[in-house]
N, C-alpha and C. Protein backbone atom coordinates (compact mmCIF):
# COMPACT_ATOMS: atom_id res chain seq x y z
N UNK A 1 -4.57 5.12 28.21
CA UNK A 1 -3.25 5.72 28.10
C UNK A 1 -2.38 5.25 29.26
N UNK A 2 -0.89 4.93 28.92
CA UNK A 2 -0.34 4.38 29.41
C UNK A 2 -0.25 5.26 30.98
N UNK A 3 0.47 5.07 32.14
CA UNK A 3 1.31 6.27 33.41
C UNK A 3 2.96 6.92 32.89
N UNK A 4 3.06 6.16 31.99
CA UNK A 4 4.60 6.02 31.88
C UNK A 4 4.60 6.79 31.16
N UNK A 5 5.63 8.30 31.14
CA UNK A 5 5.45 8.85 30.06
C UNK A 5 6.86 9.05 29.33
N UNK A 6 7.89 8.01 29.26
CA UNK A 6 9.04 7.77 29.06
C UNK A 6 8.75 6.43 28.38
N UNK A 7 7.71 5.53 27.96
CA UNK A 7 7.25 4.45 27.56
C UNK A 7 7.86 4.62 25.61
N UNK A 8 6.82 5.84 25.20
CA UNK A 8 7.16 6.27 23.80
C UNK A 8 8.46 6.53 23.61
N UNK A 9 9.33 7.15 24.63
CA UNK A 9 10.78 7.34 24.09
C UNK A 9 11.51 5.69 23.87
N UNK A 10 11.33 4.65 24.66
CA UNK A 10 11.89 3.77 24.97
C UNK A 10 11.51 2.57 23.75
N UNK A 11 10.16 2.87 23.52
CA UNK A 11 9.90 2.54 22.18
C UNK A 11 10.42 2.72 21.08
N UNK A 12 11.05 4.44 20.80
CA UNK A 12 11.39 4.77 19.66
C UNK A 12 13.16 4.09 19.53
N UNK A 13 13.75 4.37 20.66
CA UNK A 13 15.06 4.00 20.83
C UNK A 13 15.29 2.41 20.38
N UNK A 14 14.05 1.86 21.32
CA UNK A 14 14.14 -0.08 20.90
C UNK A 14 14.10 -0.34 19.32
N UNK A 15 13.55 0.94 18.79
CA UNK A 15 13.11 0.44 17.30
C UNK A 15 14.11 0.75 16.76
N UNK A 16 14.89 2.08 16.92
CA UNK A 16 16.08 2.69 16.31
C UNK A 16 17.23 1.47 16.61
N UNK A 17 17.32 1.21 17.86
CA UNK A 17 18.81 -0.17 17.93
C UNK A 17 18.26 -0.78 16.87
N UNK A 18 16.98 -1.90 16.99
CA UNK A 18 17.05 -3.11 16.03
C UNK A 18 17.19 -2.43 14.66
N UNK A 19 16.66 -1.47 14.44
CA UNK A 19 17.02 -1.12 12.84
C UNK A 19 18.59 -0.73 12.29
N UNK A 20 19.35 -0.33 13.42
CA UNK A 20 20.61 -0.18 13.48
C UNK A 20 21.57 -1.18 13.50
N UNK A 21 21.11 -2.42 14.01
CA UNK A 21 21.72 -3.68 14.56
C UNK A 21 22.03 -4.28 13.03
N UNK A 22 23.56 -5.59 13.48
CA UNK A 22 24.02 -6.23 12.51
C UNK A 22 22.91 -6.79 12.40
N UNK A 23 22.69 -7.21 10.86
CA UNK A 23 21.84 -8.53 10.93
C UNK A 23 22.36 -9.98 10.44
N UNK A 24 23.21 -10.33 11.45
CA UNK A 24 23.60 -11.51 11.30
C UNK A 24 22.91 -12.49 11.53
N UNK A 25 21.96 -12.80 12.13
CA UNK A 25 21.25 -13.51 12.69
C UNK A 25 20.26 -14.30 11.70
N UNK A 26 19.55 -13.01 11.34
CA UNK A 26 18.74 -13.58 10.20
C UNK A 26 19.39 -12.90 8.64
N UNK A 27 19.94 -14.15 7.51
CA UNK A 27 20.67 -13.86 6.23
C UNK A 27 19.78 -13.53 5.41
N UNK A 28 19.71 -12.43 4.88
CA UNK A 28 18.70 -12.23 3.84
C UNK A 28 19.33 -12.57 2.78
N UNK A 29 17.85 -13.46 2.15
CA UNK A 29 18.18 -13.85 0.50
C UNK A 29 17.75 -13.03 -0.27
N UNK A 30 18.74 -12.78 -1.14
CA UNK A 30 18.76 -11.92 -2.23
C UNK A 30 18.49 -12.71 -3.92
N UNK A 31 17.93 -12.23 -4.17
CA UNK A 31 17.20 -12.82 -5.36
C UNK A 31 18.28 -12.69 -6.47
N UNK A 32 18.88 -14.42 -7.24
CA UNK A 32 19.94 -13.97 -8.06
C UNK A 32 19.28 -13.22 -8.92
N UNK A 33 19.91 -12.21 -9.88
CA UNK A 33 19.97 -11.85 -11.23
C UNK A 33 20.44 -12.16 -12.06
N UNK A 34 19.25 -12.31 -13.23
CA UNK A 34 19.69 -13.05 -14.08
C UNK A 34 21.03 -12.53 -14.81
N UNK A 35 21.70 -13.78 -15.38
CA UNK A 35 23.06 -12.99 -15.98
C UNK A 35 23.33 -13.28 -17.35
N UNK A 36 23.37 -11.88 -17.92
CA UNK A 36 23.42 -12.01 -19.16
C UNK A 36 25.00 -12.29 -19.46
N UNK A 37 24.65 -12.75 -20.76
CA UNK A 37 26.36 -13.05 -21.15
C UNK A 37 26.79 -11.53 -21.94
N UNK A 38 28.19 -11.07 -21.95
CA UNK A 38 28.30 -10.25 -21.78
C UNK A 38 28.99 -10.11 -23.67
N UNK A 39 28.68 -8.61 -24.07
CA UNK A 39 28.29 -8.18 -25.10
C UNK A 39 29.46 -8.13 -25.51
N UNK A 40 29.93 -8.58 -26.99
CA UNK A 40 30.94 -7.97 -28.12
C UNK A 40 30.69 -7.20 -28.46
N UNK A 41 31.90 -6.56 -27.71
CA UNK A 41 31.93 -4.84 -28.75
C UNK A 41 32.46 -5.35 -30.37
N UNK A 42 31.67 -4.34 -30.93
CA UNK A 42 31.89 -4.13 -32.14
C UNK A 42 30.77 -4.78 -33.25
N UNK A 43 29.53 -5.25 -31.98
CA UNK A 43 28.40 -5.98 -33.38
C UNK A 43 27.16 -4.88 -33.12
C-alpha cells in the first residue's frame, strides 16, 4: 500500500479530466451506415 493517501483522489480526478477532455487529438471513426434509398410514399 501506497504512503500517499491523496494518490486515489489524484487518480480519480486524472481519469475524470481525460474523460472530460476534447478529443481532438485522436478522430474517432465512425462506422458509415448503410443508406437506404429513401421510400415512396404511397406504395
Amino acid at each position: 500500500m501506497t504512503n500517499d493517501p491523496y494518490a486515489v483522489l489524484r487518480a480519480l480526478l486524472r481519469a475524470e479530466a481525460a474523460r472530460n477532455a476534447p478529443k481532438e487529438q485522436v478522430p474517432q471513426v465512425k462506422e458509415p451506415k448503410p443508406q437506404r434509398p429513401p421510400e415512396e410514399p404511397g406504395r
